[in-house]
Structure formats: C-alpha cells, structure tokens
N, C-alpha and C. Protein backbone atom coordinates (compact mmCIF):
# COMPACT_ATOMS: atom_id res chain seq x y z
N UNK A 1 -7.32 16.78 18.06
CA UNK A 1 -6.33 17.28 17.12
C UNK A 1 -5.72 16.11 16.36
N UNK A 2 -5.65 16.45 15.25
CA UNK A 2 -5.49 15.19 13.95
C UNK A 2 -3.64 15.28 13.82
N UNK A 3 -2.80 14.45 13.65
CA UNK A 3 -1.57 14.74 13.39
C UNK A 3 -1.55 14.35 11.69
N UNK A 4 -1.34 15.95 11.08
CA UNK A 4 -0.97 15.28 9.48
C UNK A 4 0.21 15.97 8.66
N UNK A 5 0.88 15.29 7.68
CA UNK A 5 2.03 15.46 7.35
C UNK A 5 1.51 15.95 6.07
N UNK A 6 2.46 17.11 5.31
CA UNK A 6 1.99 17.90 4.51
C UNK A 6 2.75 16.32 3.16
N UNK A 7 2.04 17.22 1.90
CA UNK A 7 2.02 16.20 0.73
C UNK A 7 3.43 15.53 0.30
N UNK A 8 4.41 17.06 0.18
CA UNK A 8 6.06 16.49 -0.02
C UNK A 8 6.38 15.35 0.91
N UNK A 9 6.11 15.37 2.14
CA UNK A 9 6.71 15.44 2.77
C UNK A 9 6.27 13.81 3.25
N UNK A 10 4.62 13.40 3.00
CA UNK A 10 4.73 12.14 3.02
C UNK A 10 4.82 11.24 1.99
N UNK A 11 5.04 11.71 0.42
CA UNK A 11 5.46 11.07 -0.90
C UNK A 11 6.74 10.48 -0.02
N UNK A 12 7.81 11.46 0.49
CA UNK A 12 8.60 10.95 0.45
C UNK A 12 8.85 9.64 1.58
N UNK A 13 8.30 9.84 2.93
CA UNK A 13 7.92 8.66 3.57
C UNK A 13 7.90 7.57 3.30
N UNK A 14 6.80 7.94 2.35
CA UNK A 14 6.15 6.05 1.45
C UNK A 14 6.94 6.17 1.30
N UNK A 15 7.94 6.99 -0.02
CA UNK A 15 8.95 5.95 -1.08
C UNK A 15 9.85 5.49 0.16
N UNK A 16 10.48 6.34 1.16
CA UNK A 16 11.23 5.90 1.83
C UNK A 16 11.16 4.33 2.82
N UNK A 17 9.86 4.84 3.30
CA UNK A 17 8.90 3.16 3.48
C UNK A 17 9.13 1.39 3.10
N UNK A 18 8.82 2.01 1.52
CA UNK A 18 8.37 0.76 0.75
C UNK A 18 10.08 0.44 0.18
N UNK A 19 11.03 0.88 0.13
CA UNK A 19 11.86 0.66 -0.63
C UNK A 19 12.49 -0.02 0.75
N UNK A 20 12.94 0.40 1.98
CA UNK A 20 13.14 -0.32 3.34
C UNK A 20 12.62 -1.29 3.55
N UNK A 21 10.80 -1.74 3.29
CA UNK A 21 10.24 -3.04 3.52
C UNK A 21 10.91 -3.62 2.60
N UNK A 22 10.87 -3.43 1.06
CA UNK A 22 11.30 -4.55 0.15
C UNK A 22 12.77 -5.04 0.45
N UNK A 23 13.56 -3.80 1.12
CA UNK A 23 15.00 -4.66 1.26
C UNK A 23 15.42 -5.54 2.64
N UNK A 24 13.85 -5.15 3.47
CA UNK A 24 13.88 -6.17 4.52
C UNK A 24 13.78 -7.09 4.20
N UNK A 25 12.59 -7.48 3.31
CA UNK A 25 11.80 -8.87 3.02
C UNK A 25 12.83 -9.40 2.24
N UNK A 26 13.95 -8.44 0.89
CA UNK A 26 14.98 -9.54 0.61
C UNK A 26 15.88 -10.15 1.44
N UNK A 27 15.91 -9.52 2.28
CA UNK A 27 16.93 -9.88 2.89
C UNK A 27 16.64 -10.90 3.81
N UNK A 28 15.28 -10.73 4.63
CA UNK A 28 15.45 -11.71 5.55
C UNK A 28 14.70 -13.22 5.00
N UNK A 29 14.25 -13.09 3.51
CA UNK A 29 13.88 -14.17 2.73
C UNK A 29 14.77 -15.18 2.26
N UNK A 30 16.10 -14.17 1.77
CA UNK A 30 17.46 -14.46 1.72
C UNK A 30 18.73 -15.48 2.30
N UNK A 31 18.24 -14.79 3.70
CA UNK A 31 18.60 -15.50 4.96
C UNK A 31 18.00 -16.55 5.24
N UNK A 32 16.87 -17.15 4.99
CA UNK A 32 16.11 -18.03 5.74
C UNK A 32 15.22 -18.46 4.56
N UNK A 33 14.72 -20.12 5.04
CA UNK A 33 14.00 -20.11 3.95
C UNK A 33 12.44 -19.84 4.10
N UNK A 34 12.22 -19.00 3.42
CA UNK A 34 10.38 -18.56 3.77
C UNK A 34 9.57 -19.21 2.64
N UNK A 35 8.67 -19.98 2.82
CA UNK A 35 7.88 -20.24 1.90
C UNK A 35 7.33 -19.15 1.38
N UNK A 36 6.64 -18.75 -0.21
CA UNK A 36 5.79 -18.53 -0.92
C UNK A 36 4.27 -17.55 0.07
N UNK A 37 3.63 -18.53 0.67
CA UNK A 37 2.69 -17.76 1.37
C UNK A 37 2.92 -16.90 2.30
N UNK A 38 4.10 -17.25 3.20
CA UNK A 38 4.74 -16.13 4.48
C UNK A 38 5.31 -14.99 3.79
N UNK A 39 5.47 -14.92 3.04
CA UNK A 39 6.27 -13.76 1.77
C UNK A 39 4.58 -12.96 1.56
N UNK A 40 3.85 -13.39 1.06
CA UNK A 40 2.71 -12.76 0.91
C UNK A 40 2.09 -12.16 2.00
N UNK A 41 2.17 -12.78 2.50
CA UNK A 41 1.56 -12.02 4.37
C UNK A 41 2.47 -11.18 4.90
N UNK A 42 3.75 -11.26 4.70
CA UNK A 42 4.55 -10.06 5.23
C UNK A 42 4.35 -8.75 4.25
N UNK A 43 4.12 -9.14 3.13
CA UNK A 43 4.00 -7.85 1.75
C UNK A 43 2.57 -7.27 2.50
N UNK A 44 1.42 -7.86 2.80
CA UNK A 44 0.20 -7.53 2.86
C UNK A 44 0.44 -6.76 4.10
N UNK A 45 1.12 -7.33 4.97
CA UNK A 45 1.03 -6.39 6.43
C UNK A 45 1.56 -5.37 6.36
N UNK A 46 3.20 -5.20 5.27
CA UNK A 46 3.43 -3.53 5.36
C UNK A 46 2.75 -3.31 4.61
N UNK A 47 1.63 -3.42 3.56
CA UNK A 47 0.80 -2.49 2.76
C UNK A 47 -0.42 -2.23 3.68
N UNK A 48 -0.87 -3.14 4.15
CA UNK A 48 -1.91 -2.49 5.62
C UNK A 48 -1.20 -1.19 6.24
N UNK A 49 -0.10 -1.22 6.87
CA UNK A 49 0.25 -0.38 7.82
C UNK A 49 0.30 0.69 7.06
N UNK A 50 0.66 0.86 5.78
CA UNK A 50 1.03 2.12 5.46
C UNK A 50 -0.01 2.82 4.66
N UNK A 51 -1.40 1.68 4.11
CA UNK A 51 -3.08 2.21 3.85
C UNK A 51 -3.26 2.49 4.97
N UNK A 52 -3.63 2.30 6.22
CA UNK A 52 -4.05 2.37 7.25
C UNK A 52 -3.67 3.86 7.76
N UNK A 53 -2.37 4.37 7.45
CA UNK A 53 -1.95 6.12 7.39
C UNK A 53 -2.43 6.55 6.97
N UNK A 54 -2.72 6.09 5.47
CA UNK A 54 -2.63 6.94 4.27
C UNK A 54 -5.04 7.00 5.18
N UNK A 55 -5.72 6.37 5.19
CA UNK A 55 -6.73 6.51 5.10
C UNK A 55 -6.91 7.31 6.47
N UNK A 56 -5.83 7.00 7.53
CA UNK A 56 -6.87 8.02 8.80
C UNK A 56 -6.36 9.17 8.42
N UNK A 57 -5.32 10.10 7.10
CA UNK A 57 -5.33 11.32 7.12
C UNK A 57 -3.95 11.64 7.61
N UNK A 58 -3.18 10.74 8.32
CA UNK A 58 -1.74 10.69 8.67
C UNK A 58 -0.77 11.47 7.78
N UNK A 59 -0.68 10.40 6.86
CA UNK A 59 0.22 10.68 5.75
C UNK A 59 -1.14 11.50 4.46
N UNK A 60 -0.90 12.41 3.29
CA UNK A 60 -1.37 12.95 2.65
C UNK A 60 -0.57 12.87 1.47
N UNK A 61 -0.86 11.42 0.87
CA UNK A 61 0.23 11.56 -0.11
C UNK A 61 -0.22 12.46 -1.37
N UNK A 62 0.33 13.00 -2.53
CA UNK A 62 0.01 13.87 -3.63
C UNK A 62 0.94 12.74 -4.42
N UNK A 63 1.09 12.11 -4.64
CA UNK A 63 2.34 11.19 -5.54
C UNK A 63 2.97 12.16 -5.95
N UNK A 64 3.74 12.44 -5.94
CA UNK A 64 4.91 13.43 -6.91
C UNK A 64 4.26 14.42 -8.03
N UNK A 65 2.67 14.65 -7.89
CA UNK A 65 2.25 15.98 -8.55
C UNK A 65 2.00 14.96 -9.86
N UNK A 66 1.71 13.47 -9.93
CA UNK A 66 1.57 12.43 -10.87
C UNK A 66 -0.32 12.77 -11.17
N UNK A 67 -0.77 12.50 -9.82
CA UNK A 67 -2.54 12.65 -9.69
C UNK A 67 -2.80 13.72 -9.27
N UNK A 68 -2.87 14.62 -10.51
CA UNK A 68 -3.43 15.77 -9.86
C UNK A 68 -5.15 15.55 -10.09
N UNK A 69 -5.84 16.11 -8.98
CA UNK A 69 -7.54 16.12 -9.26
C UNK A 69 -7.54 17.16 -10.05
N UNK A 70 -7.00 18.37 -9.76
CA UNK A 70 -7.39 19.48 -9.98
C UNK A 70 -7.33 19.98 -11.37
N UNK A 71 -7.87 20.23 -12.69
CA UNK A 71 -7.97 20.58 -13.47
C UNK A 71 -7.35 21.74 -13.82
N UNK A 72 -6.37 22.31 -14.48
CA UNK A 72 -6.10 23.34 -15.01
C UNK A 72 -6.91 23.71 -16.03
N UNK A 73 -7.74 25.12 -15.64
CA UNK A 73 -8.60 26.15 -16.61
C UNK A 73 -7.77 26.89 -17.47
N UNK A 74 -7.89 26.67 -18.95
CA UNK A 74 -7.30 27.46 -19.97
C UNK A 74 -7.52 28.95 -19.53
C-alpha cells in the first residue's frame, strides 16, 4: 500500500516546504558564516528530499491548476 496525498493538498506542502527551507537557510547563513559552496549543498539537499516525494508518488503535486496536461475539448 502506497501512501499518497491528494493534489491540493500537496501544492500546498511544497509551498509550505520551500518557503520554511529558504527561511532556515537565511537564517542560519545569517547567523554564521557559511561559505558560498555549503549554501549550495544545503539548497540541493532540500530539493532532493522534496524530488525524491514528489517521484515515489508521495506528494502529487498539480501546481495550482498552472500545468494542466489535460486539454480542454471545444
């Protein structure tokens, strides 16, 4: 049995997600001094973790009804 989160419901996740990582990384970049490359490797690891959902089927994002596949027939 697969655990998956319907489309609303993980748009909002990510945004909720990514807007939390970025105010981690200001903050604790902020605080401390991080070089240039450690800044890049922390960006890359939360974008792993949260492809890594998005591809086993976890999360099901629809972006906000932005990409739709589906064609509307006149």
């Amino acid at each position: 049995m697969k655990f998956h989160i319907n489309p609303l419901a993980s748009d909002i996740i990510i945004s909720i997600y990514v807007i939390a990582t970025l105010y981690l990384r200001f903050k604790f970049e902020n605080e401390t001094n991080v070089n240039p490359g450690l800044s890049i490797v922390m960006g890359i690891c939360f974008v792993v973790i949260i492809w890594a959902l998005i591809k086993l089927k976890v999360l099901n994002p629809n972006w906000f009804g932005l990409l739709n596949s589906k064609k509307l027939k006149p």
